[in-house]
C-alpha atoms as a PDB file:
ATOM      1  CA  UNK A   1       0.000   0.000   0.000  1.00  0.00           C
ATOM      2  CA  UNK A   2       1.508   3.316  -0.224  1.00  0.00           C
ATOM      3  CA  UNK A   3       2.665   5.793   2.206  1.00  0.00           C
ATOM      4  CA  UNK A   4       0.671   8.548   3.044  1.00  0.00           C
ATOM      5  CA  UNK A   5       0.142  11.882   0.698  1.00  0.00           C
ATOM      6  CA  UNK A   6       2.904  14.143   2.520  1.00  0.00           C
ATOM      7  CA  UNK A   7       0.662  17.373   1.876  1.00  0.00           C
ATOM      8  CA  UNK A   8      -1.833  14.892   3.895  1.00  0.00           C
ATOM      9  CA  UNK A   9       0.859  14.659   6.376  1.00  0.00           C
ATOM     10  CA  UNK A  10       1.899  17.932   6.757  1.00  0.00           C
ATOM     11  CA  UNK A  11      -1.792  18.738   7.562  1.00  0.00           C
ATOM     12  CA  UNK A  12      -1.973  16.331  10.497  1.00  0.00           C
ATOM     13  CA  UNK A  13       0.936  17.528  11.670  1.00  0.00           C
ATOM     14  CA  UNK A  14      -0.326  21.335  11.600  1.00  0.00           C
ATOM     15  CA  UNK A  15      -3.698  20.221  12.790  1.00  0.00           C
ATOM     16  CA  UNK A  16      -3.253  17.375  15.584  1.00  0.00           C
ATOM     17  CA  UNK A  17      -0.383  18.998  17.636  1.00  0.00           C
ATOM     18  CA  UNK A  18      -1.554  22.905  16.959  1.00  0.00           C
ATOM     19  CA  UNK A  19      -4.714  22.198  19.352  1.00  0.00           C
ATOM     20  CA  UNK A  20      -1.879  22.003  22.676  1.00  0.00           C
ATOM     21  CA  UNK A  21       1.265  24.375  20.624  1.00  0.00           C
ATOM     22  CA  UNK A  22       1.367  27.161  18.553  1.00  0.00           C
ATOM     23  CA  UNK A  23       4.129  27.863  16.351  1.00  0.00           C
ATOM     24  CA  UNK A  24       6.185  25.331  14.867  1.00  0.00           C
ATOM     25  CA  UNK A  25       4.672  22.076  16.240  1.00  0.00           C
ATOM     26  CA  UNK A  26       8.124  20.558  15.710  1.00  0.00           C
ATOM     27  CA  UNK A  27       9.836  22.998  18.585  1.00  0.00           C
ATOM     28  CA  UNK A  28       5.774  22.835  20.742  1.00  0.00           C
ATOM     29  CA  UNK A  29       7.189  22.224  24.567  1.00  0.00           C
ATOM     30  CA  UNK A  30       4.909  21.963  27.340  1.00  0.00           C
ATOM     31  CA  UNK A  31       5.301  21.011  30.997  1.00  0.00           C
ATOM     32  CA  UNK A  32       3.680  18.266  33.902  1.00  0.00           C
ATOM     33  CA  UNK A  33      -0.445  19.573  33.321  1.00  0.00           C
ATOM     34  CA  UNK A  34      -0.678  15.623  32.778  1.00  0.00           C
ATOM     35  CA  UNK A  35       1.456  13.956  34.914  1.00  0.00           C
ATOM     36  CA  UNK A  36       3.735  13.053  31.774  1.00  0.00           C
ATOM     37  CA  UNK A  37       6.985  15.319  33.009  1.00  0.00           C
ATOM     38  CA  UNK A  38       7.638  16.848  29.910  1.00  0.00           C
ATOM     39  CA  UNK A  39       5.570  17.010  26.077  1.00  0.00           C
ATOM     40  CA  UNK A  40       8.151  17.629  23.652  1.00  0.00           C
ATOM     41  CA  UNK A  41       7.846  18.255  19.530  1.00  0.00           C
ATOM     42  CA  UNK A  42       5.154  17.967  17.002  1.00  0.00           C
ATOM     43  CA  UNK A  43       3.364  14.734  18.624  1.00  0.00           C
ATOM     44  CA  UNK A  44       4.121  15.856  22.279  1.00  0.00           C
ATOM     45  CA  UNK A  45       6.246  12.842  23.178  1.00  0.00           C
ATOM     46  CA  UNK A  46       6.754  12.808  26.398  1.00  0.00           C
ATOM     47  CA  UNK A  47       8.957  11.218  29.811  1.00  0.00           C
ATOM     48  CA  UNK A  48       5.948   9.481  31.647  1.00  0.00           C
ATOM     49  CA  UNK A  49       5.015   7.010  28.897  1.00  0.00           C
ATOM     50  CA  UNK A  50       8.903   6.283  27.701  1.00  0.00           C
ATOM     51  CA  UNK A  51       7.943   7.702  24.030  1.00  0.00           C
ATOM     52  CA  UNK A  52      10.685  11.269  24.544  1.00  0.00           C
ATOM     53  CA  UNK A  53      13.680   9.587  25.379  1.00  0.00           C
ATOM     54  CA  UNK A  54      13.879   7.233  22.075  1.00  0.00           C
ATOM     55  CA  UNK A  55      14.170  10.356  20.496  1.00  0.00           C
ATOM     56  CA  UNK A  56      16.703  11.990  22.496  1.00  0.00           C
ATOM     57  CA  UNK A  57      19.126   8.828  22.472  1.00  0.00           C
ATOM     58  CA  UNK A  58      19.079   8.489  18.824  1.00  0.00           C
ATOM     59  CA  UNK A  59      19.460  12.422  18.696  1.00  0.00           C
ATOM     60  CA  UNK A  60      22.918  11.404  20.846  1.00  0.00           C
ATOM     61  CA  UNK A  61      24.283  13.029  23.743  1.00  0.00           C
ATOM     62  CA  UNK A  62      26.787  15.693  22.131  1.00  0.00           C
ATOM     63  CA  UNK A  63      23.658  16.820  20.355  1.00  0.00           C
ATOM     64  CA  UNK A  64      21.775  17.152  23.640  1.00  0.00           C
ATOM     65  CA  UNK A  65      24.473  19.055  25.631  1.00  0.00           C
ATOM     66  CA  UNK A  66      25.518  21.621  22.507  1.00  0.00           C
ATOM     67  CA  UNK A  67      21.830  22.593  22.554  1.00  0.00           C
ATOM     68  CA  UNK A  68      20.982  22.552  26.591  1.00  0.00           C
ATOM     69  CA  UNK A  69      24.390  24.136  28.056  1.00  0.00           C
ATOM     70  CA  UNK A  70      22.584  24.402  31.356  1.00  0.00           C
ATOM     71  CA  UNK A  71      19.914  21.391  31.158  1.00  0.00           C
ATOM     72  CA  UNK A  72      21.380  19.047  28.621  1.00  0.00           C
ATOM     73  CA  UNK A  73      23.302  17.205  31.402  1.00  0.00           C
ATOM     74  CA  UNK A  74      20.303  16.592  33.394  1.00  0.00           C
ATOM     75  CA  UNK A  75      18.002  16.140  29.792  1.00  0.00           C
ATOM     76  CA  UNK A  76      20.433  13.281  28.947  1.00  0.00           C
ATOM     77  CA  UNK A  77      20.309  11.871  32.480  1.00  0.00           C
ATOM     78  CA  UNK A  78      16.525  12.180  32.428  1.00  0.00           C
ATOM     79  CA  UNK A  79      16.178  10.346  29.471  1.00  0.00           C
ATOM     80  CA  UNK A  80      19.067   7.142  30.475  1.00  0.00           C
ATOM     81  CA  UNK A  81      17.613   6.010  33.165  1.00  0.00           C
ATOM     82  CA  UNK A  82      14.081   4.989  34.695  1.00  0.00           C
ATOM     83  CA  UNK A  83      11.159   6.988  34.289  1.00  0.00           C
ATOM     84  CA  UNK A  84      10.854   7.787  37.886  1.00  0.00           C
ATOM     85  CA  UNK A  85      13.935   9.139  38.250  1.00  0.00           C
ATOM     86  CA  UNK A  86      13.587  10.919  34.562  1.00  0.00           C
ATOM     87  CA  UNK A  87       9.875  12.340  36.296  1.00  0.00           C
ATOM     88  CA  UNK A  88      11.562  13.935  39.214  1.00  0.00           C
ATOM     89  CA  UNK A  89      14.505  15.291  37.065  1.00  0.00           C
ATOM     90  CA  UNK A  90      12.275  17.242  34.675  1.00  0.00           C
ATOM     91  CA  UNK A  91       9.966  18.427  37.674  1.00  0.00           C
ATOM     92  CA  UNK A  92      12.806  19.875  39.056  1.00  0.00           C
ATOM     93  CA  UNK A  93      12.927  22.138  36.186  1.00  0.00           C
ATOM     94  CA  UNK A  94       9.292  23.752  37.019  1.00  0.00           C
ATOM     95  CA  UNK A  95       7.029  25.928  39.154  1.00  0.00           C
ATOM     96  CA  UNK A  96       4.160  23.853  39.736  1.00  0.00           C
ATOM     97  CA  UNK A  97       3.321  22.153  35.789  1.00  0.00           C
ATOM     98  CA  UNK A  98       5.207  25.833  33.935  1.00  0.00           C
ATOM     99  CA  UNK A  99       8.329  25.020  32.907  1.00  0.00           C
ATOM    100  CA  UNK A 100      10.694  28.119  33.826  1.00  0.00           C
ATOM    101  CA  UNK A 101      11.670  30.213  31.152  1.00  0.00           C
ATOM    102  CA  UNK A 102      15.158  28.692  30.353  1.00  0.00           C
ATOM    103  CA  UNK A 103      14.363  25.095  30.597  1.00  0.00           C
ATOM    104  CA  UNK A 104      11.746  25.535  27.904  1.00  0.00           C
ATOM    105  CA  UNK A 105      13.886  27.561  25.944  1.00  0.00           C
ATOM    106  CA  UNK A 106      16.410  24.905  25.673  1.00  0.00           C
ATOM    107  CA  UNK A 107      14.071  22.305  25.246  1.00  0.00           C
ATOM    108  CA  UNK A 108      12.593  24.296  21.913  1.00  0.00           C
ATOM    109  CA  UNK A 109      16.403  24.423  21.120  1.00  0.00           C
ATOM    110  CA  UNK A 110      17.109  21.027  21.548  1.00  0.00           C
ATOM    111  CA  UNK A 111      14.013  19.924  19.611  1.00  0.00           C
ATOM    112  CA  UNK A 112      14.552  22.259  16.585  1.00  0.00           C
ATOM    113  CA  UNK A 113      18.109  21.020  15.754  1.00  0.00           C
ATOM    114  CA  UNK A 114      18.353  18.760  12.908  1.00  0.00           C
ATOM    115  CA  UNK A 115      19.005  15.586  14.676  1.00  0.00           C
ATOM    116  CA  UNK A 116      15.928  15.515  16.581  1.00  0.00           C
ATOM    117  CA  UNK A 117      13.818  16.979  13.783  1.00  0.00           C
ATOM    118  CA  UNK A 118      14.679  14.127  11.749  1.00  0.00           C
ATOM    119  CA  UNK A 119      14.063  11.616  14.568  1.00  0.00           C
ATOM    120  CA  UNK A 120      10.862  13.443  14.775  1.00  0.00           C
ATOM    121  CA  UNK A 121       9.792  12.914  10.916  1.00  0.00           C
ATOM    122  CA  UNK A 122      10.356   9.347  10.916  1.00  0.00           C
ATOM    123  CA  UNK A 123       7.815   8.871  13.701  1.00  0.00           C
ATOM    124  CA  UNK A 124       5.469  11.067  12.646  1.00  0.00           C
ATOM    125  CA  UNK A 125       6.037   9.406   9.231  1.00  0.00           C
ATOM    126  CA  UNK A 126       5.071   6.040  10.591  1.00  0.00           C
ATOM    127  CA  UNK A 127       1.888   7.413  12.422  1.00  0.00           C
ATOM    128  CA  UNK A 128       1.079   8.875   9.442  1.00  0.00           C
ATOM    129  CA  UNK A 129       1.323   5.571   7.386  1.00  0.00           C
ATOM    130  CA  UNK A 130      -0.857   3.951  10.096  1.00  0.00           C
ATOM    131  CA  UNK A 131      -3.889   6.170   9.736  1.00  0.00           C
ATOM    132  CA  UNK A 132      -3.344   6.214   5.760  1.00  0.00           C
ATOM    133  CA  UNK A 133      -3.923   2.722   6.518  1.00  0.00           C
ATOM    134  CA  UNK A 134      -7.033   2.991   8.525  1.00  0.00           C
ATOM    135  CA  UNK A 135      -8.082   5.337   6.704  1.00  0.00           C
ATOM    136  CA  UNK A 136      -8.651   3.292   3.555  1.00  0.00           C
ATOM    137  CA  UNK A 137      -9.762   0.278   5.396  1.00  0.00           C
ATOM    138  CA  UNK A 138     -12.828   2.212   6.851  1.00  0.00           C
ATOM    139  CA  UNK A 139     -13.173   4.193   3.330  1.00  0.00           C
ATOM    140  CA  UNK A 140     -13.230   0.488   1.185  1.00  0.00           C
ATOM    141  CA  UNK A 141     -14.996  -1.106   3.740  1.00  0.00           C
ATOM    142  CA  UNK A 142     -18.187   1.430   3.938  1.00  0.00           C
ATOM    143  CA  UNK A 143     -18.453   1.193   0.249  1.00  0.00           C
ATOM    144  CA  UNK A 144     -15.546   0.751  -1.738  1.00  0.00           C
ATOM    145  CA  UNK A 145     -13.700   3.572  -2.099  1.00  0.00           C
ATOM    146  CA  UNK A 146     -10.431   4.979  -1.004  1.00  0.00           C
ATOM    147  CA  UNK A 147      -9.548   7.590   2.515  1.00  0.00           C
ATOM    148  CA  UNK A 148     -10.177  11.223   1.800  1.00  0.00           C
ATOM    149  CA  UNK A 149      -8.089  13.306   3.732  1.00  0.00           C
ATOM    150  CA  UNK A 150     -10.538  14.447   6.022  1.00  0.00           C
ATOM    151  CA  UNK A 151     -10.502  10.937   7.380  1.00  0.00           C
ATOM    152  CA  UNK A 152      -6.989  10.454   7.074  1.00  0.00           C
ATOM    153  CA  UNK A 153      -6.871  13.500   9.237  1.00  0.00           C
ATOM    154  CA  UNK A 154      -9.223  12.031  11.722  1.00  0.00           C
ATOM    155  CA  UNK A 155      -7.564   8.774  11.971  1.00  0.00           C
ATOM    156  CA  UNK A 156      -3.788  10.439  12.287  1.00  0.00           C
ATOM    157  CA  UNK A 157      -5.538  11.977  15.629  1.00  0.00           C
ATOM    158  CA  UNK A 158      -6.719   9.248  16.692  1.00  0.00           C
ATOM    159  CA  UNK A 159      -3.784   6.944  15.940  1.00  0.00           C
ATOM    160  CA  UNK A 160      -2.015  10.119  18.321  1.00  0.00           C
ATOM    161  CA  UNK A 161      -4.254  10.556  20.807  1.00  0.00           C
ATOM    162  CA  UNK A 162      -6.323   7.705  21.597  1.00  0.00           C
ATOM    163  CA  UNK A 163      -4.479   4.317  20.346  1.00  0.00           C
ATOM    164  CA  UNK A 164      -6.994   2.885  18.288  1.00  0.00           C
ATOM    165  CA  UNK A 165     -10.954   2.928  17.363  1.00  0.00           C
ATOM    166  CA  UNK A 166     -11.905   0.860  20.404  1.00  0.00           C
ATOM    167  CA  UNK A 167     -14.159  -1.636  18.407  1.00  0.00           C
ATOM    168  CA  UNK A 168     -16.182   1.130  16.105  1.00  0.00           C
ATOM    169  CA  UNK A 169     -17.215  -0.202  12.680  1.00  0.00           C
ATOM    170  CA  UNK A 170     -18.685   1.499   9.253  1.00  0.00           C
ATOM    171  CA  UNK A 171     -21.423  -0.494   9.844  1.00  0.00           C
ATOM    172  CA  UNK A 172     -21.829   0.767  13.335  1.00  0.00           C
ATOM    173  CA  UNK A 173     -21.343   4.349  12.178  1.00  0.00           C
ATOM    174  CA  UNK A 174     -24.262   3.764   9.172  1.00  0.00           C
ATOM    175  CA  UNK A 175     -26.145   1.708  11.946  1.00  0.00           C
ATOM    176  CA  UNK A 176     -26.943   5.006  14.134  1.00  0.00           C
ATOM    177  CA  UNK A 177     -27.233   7.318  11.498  1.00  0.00           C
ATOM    178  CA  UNK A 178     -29.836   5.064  10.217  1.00  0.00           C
ATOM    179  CA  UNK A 179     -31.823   4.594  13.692  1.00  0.00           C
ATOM    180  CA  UNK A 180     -31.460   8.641  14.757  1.00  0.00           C
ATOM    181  CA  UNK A 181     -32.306   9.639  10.909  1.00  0.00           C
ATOM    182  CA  UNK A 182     -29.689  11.699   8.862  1.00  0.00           C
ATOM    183  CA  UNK A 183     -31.248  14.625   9.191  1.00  0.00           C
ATOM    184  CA  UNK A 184     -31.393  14.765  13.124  1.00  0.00           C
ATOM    185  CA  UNK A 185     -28.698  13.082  13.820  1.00  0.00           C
ATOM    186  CA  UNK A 186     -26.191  15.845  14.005  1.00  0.00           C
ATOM    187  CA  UNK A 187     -29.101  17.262  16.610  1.00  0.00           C
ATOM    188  CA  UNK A 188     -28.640  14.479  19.099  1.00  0.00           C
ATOM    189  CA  UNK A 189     -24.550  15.187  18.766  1.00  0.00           C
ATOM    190  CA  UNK A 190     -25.237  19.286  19.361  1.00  0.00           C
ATOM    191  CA  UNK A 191     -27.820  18.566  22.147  1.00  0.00           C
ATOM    192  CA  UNK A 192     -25.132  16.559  23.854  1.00  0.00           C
ATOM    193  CA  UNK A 193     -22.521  18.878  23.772  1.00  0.00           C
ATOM    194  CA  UNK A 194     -24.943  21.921  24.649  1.00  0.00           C
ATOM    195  CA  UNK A 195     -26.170  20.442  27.595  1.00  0.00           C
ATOM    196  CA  UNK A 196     -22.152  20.090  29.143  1.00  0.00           C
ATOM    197  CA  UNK A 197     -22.197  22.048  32.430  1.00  0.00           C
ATOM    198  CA  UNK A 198     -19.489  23.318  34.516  1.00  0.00           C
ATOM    199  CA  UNK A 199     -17.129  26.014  34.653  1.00  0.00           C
ATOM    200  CA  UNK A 200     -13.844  24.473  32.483  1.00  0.00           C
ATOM    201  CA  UNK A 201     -13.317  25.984  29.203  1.00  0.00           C
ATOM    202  CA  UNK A 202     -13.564  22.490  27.507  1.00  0.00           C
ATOM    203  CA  UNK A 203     -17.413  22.676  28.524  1.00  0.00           C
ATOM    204  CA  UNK A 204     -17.286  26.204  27.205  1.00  0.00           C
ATOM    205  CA  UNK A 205     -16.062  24.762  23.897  1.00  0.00           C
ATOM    206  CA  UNK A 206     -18.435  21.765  23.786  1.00  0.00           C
ATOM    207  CA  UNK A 207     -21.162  24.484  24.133  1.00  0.00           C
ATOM    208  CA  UNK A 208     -20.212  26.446  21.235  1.00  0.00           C
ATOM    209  CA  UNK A 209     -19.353  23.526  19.041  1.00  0.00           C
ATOM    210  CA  UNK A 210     -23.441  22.368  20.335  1.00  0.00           C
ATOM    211  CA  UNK A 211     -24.330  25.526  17.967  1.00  0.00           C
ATOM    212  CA  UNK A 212     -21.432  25.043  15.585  1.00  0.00           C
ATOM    213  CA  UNK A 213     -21.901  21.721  14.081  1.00  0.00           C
ATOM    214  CA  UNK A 214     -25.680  21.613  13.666  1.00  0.00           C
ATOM    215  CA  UNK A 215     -26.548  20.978  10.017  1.00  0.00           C
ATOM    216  CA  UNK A 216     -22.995  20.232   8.308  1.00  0.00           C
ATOM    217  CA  UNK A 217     -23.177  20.040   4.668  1.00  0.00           C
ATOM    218  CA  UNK A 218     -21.709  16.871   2.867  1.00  0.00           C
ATOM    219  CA  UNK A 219     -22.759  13.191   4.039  1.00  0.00           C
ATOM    220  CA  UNK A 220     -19.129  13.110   4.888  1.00  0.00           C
ATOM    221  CA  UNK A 221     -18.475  15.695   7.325  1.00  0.00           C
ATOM    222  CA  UNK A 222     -21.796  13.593   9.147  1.00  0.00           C
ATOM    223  CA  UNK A 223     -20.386  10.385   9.015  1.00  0.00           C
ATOM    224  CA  UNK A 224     -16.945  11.595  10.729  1.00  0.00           C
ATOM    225  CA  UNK A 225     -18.782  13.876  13.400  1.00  0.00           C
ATOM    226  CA  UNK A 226     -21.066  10.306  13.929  1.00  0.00           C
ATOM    227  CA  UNK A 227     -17.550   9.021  14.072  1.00  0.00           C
ATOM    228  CA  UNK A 228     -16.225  11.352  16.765  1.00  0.00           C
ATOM    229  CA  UNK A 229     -19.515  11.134  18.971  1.00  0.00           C
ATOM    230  CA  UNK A 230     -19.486   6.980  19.085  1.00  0.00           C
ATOM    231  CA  UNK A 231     -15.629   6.811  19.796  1.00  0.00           C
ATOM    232  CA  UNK A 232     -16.247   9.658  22.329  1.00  0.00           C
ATOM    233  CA  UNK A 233     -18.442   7.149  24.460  1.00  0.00           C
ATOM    234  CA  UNK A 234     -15.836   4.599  24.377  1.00  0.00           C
ATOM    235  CA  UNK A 235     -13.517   7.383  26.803  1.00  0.00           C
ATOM    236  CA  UNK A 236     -13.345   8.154  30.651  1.00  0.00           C
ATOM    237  CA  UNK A 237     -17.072   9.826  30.621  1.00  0.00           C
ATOM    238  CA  UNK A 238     -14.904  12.805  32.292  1.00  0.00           C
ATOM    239  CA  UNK A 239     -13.173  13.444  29.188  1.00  0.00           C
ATOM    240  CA  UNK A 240     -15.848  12.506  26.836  1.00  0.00           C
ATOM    241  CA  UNK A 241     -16.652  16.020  25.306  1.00  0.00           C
ATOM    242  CA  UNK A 242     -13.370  16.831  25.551  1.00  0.00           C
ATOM    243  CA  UNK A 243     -12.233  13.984  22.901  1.00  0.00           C
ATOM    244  CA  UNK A 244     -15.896  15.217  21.234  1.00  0.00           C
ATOM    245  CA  UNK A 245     -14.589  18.680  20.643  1.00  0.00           C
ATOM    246  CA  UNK A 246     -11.221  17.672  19.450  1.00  0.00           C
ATOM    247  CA  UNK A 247     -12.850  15.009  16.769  1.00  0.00           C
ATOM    248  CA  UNK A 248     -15.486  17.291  15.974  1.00  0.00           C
ATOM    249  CA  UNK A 249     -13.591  20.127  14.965  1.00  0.00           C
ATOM    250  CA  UNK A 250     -11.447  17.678  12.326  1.00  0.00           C
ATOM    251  CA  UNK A 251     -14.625  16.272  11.117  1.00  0.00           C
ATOM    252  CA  UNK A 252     -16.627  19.429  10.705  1.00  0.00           C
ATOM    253  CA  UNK A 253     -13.424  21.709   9.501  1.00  0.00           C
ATOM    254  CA  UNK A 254     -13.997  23.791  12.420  1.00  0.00           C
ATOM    255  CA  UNK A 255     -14.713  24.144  15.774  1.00  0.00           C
ATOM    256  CA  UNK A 256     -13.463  25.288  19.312  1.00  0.00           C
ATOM    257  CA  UNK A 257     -10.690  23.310  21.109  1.00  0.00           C
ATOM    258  CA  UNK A 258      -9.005  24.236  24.266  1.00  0.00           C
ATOM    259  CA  UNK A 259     -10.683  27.969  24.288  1.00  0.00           C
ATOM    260  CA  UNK A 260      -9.636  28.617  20.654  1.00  0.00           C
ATOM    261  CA  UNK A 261     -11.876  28.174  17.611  1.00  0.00           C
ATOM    262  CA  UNK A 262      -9.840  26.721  14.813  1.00  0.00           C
ATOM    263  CA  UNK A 263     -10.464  26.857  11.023  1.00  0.00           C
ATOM    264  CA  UNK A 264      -9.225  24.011   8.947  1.00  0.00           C
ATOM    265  CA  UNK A 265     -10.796  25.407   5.721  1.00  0.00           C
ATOM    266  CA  UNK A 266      -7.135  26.417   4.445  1.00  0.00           C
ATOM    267  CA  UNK A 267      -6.303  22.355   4.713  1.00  0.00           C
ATOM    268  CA  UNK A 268      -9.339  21.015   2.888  1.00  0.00           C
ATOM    269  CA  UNK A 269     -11.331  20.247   5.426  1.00  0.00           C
END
């Protein structure tokens, strides 16, 4: 099968890490909101789940220290040995979940030199050949015919984000439209999200995105919002319009994520 488009690619990569970065999702830093240490580069690798320090060993240590002259040392020890101890380095570097100011700054550093941004593209490359994959499954499987980007898009996100589809079929996706009718189907998705309460901005968001996506236009852009709202149920229920508005916003082209409203118009979708 072949690889994915890379224009396709380049799109996932703009859209998927620019809902937690801005900038160049390549140099996007963040620090321990999740438990996970540090998030580092365009897919947010990070120390708690082992994925960052793959990428900084192949990088090599000469690399890391040239880039970090006041962290590398640490960086390098954070990423050598366990995860614990890496965890408690990198926590070391923050007040509260911000990294300080110089840390970050030669974290960016370290993740925009050419060793890492290349260690970078072939992973991003291989997520990107899995949800091509997907992609076209789902696409030939509903009725024959090959991924559009939109749902190579959706899958790259998910194939990020969430693992896998947790079990959701085509025919479980036709199945619902089907039983809540295609034309008030996308009503039972809004009402959902409109009827969030509590004072976070992600029910904020799934608010808005409750008057948003009423109505798309394009059988498509319904089938991947069905998509978003099924694999939505399959998350921890506290995070289940989060995941919604994220999805959403792919499937629809545009929506509000994390207190910003994005527009994916200029990618196709």
């Amino acid at each position: 099968m072949p690889n994915a488009p890379q224009d396709w690619t380049a799109s996932a990569v703009a859209i998927t890490p620019g809902f937690e970065t801005s900038g160049d999702p390549f140099k996007g830093v963040s620090g321990d909101f999740d438990g996970m240490g540090i998030s580092c580069g365009a897919l947010q690798w990070n120390i708690g789940l082992g994925s960052l320090q793959p990428l900084v060993r192949a990088a090599g240590k000469p690399v890391v220290l040239a880039a970090m002259p006041t962290f590398g040392a640490e960086m390098w020890q954070a990423c050598s040995g366990s995860i614990r101890d890496g965890l408690a380095i990198v926590r070391g570097w923050q007040n509260g979940t911000t990294l300080k100011a110089l840390a970050k700054s030669e974290l960016r550093t370290l993740m925009g030199t050419p060793e890492m941004r290349t260690q970078q593209q072939i992973r991003i490359d291989a997520v990107a050949d899995t949800a091509y994959r997907w992609a076209d499954r789902w696409a030939n499987t509903r009725n024959g015919t090959q991924a559009s980007k939109r749902l190579f898009c959706w899958f790259f996100d998910v194939a990020t984000q969430n693992g896998d589809l947790e079990g959701l079929t085509p025919q479980a996706v036709k199945d619902f439209i089907a039983l809540n009718r295609p034309d008030k189907v996308d009503d039972l998705i809004c009402d959902f999200l409109a009827s969030r309460t509590g004072t976070s901005g992600h029910v904020t968001d799934a608010n808005k995105n409750g008057a948003l996506w009423r109505n798309p236009a394009g059988a498509e852009r319904l089938e991947v919002l069905c998509m978003s709202y099924l694999r939505s149920k399959t998350s921890n229920p506290r995070w289940r319009h989060v995941v919604l508005n994220r999805k959403g916003a792919i499937a629809f082209g545009k929506g509000w994520v994390n207190s910003s409203l994005y527009d994916f118009s200029s990618h196709g979708l």
